[in-house]
PDB file of N, CA and C in Angstrom:
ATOM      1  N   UNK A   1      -8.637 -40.179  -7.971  1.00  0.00           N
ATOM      2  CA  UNK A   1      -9.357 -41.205  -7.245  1.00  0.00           C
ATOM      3  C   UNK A   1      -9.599 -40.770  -5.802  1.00  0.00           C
ATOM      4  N   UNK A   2      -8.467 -39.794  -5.117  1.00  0.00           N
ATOM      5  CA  UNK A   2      -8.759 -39.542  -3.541  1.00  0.00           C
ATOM      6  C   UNK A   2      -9.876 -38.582  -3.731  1.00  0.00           C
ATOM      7  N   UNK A   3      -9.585 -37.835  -4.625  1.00  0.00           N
ATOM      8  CA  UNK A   3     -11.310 -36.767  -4.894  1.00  0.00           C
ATOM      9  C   UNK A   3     -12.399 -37.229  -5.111  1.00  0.00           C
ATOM     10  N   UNK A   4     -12.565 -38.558  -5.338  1.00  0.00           N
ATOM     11  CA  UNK A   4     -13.976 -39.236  -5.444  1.00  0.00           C
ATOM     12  C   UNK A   4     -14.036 -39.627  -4.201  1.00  0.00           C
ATOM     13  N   UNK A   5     -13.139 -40.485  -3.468  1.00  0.00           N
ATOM     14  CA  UNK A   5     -13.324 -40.976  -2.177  1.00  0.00           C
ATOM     15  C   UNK A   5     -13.489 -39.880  -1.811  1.00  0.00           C
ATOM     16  N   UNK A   6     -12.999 -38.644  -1.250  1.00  0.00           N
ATOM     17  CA  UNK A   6     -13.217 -37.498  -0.159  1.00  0.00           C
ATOM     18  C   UNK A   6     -14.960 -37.251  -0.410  1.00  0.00           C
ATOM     19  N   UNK A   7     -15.249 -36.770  -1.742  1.00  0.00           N
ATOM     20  CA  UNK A   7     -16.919 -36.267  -2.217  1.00  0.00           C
ATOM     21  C   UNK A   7     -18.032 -37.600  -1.639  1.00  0.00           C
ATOM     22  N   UNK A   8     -17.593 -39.212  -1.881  1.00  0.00           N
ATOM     23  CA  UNK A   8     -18.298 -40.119  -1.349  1.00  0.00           C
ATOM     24  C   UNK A   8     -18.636 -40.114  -0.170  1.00  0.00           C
ATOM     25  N   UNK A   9     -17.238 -39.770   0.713  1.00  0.00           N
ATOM     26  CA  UNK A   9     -17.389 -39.462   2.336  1.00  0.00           C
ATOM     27  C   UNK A   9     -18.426 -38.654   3.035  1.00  0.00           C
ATOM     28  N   UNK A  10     -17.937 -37.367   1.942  1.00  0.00           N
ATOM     29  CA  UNK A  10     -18.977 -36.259   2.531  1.00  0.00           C
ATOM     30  C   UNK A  10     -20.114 -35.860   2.206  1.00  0.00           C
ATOM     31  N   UNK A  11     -20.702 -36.576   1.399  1.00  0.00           N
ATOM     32  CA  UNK A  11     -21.799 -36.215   1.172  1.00  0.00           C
ATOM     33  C   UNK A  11     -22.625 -37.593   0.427  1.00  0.00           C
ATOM     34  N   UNK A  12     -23.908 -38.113   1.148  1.00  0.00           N
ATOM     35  CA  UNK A  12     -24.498 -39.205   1.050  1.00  0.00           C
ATOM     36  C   UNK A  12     -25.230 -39.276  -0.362  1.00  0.00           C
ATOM     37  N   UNK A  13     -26.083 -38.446  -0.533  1.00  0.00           N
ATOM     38  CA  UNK A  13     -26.666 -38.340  -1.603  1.00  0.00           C
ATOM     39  C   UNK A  13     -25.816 -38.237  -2.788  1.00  0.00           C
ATOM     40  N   UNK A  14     -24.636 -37.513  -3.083  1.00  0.00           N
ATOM     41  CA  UNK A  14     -23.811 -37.617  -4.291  1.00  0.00           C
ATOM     42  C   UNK A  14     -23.150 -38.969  -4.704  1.00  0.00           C
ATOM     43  N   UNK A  15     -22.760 -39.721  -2.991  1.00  0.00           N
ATOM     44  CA  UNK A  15     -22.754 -41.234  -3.328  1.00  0.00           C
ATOM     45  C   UNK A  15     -23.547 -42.006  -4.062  1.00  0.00           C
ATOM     46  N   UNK A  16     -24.784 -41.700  -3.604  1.00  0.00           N
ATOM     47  CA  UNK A  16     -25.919 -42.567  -3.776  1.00  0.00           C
ATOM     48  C   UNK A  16     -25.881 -42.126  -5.378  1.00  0.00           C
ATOM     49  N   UNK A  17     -25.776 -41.374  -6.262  1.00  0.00           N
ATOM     50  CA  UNK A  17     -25.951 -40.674  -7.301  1.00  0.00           C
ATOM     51  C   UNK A  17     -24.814 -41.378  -8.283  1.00  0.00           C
ATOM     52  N   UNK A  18     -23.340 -41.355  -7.765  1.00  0.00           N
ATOM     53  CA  UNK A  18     -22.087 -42.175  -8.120  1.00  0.00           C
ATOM     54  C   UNK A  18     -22.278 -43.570  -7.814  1.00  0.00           C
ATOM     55  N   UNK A  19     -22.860 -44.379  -7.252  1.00  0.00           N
ATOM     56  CA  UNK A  19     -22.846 -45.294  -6.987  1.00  0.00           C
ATOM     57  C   UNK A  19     -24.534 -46.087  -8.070  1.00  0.00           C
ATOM     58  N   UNK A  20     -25.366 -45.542  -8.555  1.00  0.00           N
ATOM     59  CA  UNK A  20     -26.938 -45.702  -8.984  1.00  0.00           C
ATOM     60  C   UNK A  20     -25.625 -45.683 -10.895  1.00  0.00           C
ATOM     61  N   UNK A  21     -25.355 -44.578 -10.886  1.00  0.00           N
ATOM     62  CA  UNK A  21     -24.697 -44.299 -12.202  1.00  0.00           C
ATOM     63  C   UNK A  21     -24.036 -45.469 -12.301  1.00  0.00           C
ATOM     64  N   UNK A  22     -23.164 -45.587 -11.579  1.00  0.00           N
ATOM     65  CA  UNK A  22     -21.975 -46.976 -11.939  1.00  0.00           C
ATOM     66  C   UNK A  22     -22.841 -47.967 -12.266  1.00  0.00           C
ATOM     67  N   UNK A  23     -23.857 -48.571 -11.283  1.00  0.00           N
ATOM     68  CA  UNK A  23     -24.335 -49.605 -11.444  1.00  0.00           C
ATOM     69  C   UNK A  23     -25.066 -49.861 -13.106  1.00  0.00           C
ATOM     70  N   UNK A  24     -25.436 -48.360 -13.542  1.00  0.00           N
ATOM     71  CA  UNK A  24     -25.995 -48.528 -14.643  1.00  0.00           C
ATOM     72  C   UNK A  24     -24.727 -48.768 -15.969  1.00  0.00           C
ATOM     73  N   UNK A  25     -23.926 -48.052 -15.636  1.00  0.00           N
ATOM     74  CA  UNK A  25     -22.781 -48.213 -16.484  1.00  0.00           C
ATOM     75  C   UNK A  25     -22.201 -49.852 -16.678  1.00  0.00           C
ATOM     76  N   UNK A  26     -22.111 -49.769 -15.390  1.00  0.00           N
ATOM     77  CA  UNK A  26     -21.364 -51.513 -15.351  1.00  0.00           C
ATOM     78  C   UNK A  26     -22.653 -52.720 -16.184  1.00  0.00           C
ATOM     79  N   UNK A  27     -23.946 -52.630 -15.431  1.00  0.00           N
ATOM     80  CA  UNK A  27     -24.684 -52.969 -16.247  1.00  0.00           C
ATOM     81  C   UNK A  27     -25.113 -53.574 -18.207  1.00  0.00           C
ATOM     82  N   UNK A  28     -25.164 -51.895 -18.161  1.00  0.00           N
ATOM     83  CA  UNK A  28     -24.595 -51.513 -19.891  1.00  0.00           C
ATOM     84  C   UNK A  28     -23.198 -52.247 -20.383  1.00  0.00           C
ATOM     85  N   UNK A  29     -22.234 -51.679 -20.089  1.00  0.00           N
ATOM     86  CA  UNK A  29     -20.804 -52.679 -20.585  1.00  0.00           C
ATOM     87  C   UNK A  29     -21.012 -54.178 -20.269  1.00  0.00           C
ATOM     88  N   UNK A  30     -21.738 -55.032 -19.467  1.00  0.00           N
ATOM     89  CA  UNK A  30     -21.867 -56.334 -19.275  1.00  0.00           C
ATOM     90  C   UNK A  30     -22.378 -56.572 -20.609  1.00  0.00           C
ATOM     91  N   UNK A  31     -23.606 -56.176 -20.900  1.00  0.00           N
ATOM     92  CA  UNK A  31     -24.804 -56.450 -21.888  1.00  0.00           C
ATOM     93  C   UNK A  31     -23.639 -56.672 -23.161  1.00  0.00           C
ATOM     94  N   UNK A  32     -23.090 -55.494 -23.501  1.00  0.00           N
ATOM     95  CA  UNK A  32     -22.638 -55.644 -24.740  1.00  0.00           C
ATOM     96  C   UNK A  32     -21.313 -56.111 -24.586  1.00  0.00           C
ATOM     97  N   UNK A  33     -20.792 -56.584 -23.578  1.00  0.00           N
ATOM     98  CA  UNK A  33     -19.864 -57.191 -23.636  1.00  0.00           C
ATOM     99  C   UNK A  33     -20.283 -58.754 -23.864  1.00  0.00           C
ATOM    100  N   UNK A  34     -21.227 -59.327 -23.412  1.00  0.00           N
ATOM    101  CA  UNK A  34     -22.014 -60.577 -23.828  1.00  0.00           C
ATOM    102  C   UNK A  34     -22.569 -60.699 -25.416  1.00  0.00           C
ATOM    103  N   UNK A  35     -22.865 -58.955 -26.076  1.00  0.00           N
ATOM    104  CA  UNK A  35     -23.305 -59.197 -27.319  1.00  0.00           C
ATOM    105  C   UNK A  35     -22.358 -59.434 -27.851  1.00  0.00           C
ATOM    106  N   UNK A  36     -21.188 -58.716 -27.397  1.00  0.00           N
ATOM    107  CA  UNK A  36     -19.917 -59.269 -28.745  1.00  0.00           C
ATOM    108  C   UNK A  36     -19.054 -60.466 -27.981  1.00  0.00           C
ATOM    109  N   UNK A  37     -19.306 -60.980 -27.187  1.00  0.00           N
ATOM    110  CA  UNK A  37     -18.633 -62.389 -27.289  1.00  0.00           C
ATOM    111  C   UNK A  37     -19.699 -63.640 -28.039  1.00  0.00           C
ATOM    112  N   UNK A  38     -21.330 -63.140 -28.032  1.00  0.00           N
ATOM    113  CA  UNK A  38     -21.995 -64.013 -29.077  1.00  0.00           C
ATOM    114  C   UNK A  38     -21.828 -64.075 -30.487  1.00  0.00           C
ATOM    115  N   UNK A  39     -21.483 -62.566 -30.651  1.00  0.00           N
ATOM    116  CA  UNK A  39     -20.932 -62.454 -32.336  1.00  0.00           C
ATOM    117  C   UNK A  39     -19.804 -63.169 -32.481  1.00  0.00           C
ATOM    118  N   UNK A  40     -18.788 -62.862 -31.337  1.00  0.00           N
ATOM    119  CA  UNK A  40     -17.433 -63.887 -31.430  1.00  0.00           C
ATOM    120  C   UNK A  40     -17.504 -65.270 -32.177  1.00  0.00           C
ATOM    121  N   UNK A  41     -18.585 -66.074 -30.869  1.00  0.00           N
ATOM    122  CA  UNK A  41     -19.067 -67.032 -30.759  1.00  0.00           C
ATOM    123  C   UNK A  41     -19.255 -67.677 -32.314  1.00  0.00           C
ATOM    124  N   UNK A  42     -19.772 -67.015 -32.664  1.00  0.00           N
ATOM    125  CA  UNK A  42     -20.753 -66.977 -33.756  1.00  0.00           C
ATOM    126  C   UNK A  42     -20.005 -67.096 -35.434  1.00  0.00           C
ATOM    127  N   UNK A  43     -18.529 -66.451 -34.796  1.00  0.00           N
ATOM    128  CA  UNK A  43     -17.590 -66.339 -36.315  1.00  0.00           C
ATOM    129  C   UNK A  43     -16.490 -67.432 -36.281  1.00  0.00           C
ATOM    130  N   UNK A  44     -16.478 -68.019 -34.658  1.00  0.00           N
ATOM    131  CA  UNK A  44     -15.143 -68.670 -34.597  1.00  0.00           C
ATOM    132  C   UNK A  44     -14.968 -69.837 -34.165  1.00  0.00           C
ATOM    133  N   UNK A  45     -14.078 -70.625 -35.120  1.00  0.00           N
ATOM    134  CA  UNK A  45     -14.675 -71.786 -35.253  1.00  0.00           C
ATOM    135  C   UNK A  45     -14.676 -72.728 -33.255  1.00  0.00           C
ATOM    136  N   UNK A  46     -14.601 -73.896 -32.788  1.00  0.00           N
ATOM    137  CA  UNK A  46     -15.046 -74.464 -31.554  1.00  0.00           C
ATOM    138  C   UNK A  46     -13.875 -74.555 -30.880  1.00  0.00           C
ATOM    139  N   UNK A  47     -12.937 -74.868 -31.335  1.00  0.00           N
ATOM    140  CA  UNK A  47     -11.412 -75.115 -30.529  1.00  0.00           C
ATOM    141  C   UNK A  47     -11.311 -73.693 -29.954  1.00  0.00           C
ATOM    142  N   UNK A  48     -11.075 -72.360 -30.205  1.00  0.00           N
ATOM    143  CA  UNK A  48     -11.002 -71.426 -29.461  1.00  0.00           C
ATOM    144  C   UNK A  48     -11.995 -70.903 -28.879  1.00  0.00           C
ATOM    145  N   UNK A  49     -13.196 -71.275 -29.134  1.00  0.00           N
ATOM    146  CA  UNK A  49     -14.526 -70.679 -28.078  1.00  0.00           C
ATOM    147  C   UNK A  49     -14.147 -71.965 -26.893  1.00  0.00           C
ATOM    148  N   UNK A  50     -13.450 -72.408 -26.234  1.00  0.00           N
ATOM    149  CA  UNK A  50     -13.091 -72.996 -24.961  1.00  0.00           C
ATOM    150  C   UNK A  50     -12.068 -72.178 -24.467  1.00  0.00           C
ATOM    151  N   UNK A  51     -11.435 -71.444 -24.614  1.00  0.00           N
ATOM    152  CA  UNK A  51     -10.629 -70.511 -23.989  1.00  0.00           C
ATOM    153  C   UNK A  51     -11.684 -69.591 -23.477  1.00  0.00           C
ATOM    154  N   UNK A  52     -12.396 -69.347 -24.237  1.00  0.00           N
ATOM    155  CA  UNK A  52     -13.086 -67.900 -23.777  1.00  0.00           C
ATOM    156  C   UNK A  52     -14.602 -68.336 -23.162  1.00  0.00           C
ATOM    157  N   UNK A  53     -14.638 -69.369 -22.505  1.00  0.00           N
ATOM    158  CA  UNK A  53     -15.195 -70.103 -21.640  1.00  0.00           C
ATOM    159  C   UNK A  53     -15.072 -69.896 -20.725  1.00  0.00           C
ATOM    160  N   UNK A  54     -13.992 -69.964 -20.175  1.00  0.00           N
ATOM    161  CA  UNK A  54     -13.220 -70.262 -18.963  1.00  0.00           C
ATOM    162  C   UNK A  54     -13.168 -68.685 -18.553  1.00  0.00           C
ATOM    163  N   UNK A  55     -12.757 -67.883 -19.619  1.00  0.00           N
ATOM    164  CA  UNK A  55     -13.035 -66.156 -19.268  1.00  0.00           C
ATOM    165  C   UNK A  55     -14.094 -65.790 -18.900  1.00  0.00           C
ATOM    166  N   UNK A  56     -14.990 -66.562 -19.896  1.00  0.00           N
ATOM    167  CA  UNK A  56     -16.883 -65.901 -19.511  1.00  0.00           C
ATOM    168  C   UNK A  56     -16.948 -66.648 -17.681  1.00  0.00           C
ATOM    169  N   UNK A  57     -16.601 -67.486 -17.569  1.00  0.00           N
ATOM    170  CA  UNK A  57     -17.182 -68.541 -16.142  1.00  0.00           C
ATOM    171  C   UNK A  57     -16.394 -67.259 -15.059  1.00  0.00           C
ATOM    172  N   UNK A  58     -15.457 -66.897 -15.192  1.00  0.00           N
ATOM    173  CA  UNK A  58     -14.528 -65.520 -14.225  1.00  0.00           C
ATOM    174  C   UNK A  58     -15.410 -64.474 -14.412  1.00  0.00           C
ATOM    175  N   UNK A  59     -15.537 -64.316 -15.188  1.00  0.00           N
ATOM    176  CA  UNK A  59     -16.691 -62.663 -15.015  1.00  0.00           C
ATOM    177  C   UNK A  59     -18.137 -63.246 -14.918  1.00  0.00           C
ATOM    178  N   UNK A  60     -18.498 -63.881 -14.943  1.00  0.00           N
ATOM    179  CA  UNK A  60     -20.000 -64.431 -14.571  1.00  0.00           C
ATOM    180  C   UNK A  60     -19.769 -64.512 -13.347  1.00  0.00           C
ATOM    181  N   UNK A  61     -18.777 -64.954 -12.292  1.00  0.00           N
ATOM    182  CA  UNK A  61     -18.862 -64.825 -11.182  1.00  0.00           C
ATOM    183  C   UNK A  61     -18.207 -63.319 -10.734  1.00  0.00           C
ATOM    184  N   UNK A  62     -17.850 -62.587 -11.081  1.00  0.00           N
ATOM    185  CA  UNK A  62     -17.366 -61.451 -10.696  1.00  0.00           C
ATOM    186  C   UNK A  62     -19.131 -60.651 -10.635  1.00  0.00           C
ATOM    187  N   UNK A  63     -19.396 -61.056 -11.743  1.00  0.00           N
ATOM    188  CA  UNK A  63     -20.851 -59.758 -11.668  1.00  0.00           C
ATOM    189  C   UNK A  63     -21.791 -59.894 -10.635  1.00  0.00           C
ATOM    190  N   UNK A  64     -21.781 -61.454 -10.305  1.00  0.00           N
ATOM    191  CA  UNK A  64     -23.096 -62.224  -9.530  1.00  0.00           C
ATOM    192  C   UNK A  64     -23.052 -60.721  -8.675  1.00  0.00           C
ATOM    193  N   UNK A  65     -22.105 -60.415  -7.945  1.00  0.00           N
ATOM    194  CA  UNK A  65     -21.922 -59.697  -6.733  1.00  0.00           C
ATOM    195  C   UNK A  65     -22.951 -58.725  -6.931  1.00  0.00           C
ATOM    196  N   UNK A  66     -22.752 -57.542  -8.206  1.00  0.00           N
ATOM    197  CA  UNK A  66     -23.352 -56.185  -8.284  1.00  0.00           C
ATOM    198  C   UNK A  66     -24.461 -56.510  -8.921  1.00  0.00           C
ATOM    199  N   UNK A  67     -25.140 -57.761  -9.712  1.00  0.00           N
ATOM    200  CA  UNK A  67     -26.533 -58.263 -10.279  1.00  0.00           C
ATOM    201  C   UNK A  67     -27.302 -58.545  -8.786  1.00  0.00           C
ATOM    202  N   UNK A  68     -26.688 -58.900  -7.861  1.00  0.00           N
ATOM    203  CA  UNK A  68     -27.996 -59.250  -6.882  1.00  0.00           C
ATOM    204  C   UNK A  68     -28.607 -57.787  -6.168  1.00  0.00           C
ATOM    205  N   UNK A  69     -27.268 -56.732  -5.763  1.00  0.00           N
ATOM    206  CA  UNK A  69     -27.817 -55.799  -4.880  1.00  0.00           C
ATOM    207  C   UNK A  69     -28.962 -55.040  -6.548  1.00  0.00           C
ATOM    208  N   UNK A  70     -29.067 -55.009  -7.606  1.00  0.00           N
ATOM    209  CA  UNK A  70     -29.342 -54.530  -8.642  1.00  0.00           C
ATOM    210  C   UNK A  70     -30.115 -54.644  -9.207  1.00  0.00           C
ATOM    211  N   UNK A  71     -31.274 -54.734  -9.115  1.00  0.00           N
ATOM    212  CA  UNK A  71     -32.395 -55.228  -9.899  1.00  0.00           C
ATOM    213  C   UNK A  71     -32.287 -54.975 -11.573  1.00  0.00           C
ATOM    214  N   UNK A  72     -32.707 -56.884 -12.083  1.00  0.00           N
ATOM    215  CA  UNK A  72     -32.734 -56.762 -13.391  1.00  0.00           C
ATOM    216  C   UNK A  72     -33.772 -56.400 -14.229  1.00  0.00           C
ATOM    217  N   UNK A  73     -33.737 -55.991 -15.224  1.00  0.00           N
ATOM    218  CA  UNK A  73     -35.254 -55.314 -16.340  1.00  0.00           C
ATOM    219  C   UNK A  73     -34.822 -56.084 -17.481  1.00  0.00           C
ATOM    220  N   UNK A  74     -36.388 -56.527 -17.847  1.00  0.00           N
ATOM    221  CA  UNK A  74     -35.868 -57.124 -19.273  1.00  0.00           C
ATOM    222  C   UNK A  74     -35.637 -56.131 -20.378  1.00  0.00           C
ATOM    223  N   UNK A  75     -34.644 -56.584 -20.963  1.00  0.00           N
ATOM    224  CA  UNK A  75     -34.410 -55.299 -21.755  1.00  0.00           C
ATOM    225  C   UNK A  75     -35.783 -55.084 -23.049  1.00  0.00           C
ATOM    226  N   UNK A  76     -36.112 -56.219 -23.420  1.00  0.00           N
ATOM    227  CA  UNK A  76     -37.372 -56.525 -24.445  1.00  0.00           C
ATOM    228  C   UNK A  76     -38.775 -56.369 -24.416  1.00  0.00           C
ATOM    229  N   UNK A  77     -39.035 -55.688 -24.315  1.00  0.00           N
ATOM    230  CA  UNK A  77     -40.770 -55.747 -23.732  1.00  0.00           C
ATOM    231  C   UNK A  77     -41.429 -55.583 -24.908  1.00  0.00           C
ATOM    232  N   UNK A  78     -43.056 -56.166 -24.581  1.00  0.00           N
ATOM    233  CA  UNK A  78     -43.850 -56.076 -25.426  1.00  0.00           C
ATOM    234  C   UNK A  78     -44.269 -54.796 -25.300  1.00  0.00           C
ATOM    235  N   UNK A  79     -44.532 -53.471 -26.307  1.00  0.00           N
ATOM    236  CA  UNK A  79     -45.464 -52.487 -25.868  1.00  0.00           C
ATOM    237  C   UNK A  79     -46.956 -52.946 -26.004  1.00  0.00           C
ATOM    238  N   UNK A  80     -47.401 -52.055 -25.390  1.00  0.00           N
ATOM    239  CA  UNK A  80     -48.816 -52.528 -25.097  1.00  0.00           C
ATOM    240  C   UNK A  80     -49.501 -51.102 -25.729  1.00  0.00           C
ATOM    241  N   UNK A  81     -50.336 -51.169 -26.779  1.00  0.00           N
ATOM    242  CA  UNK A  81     -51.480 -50.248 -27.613  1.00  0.00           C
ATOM    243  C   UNK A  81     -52.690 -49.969 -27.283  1.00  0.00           C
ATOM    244  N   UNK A  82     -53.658 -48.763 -27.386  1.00  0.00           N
ATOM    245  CA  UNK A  82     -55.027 -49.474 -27.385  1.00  0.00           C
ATOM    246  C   UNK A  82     -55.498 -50.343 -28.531  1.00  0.00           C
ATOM    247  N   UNK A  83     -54.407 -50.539 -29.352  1.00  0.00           N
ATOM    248  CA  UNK A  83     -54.872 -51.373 -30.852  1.00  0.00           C
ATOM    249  C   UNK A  83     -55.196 -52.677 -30.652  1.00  0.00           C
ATOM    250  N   UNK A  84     -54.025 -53.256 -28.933  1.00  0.00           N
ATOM    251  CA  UNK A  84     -54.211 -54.468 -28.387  1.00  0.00           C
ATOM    252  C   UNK A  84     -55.840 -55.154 -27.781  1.00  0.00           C
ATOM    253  N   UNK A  85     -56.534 -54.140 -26.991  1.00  0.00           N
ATOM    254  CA  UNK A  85     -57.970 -54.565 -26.856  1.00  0.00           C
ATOM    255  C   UNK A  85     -59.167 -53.783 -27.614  1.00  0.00           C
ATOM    256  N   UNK A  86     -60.132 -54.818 -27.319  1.00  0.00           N
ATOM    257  CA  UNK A  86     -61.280 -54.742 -27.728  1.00  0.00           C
ATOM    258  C   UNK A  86     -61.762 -54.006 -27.110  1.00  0.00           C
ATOM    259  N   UNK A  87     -62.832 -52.707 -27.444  1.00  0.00           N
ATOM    260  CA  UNK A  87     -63.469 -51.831 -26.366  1.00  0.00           C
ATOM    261  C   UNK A  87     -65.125 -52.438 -26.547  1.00  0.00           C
ATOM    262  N   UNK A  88     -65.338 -52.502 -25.007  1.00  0.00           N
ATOM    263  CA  UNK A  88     -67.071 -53.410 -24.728  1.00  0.00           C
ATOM    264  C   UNK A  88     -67.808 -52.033 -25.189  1.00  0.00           C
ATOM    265  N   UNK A  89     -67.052 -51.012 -24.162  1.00  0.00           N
ATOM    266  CA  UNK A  89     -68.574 -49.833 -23.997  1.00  0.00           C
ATOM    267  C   UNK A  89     -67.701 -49.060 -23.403  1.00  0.00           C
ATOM    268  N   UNK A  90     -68.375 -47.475 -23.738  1.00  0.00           N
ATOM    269  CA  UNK A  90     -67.560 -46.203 -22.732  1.00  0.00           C
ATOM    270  C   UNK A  90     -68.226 -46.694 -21.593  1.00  0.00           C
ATOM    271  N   UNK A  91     -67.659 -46.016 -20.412  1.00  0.00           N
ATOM    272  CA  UNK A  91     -68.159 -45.979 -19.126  1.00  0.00           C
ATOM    273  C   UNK A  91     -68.298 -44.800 -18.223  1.00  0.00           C
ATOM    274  N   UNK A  92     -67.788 -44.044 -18.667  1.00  0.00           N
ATOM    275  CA  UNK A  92     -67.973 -42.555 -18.070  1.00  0.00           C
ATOM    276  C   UNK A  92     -66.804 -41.665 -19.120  1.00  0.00           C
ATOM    277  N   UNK A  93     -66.824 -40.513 -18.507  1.00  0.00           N
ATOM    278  CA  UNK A  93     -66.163 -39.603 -19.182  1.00  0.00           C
ATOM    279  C   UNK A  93     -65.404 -38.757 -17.787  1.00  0.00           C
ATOM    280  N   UNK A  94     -64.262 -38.605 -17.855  1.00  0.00           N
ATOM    281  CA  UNK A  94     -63.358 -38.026 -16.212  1.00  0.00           C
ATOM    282  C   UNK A  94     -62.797 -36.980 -17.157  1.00  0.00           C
ATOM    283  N   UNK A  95     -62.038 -36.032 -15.876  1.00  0.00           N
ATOM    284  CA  UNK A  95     -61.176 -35.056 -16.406  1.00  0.00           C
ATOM    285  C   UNK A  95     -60.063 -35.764 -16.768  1.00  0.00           C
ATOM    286  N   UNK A  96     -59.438 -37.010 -16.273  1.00  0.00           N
ATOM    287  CA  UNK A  96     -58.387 -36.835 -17.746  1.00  0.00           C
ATOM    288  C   UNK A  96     -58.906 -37.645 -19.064  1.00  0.00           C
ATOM    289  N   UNK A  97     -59.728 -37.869 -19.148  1.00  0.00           N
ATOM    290  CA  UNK A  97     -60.519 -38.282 -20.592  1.00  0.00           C
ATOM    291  C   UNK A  97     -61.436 -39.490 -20.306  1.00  0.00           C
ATOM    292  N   UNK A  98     -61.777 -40.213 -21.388  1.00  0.00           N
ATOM    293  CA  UNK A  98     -62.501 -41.129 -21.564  1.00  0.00           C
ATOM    294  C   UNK A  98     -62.532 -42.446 -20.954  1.00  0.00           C
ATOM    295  N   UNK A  99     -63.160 -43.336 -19.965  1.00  0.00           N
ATOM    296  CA  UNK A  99     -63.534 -44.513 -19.453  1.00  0.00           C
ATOM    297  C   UNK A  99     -63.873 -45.274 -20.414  1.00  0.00           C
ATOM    298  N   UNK A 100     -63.271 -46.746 -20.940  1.00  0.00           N
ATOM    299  CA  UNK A 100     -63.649 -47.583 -21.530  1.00  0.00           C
ATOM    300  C   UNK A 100     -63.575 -49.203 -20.608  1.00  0.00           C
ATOM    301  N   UNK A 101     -64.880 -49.971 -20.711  1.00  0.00           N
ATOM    302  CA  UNK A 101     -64.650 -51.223 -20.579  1.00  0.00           C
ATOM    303  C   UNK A 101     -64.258 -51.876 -21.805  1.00  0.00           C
ATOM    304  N   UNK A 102     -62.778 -52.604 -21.449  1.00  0.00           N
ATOM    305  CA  UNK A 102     -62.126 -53.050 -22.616  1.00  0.00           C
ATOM    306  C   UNK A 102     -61.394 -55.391 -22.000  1.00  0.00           C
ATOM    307  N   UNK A 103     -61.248 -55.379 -22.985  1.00  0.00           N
ATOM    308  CA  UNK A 103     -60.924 -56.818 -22.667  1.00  0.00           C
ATOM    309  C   UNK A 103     -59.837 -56.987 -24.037  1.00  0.00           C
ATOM    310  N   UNK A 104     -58.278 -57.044 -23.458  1.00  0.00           N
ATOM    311  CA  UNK A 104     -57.476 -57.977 -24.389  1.00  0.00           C
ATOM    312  C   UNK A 104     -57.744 -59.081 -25.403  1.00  0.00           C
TER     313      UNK A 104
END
């Protein structure tokens, strides 16, 4: 642990590098730590999902801290195709390929 603190000290960018990583790590373990307390949720019957209430309400406030400096992404996105629009008309032709007027 003093060898991480000494490398953090001295050098900014390797911080910034240890510190971008964690955030993604901690991130990641939140997520699926929420997926398997829904599976929990999900198998067991109501009298003991109130214990683990009171656990989720302690780490929901522990994270607030590293979720704000952290920007969130939805993890779900729609991809987007050219299968999605309609093409009106070419419109030119460029070096990296083809111009279309198109409408969703």
């Amino acid at each position: 642990m003093h060898d991480l603190q000494d490398i953090l000290r001295q050098s900014k960018l390797k911080a910034l590098v240890i510190d971008t990583f964690g955030n993604r790590v901690e991130n990641l373990l939140w997520k699926k730590y929420l997926l398997a307390c829904d599976a929990i949720d999900r198998r067991s019957p109501e009298n003991t999902s109130k214990s683990k209430e009171g656990i989720r309400c302690l780490l929901d406030n522990e994270s607030q801290s590293s979720d704000v400096s952290t920007p969130s992404h939805s993890t779900h996105r729609e991809r987007i195709s050219i299968e999605d629009f309609e093409i009106i008309k070419p419109i030119s032709r460029e070096a990296y390929g083809k111009v279309f007027l198109a409408r969703k």
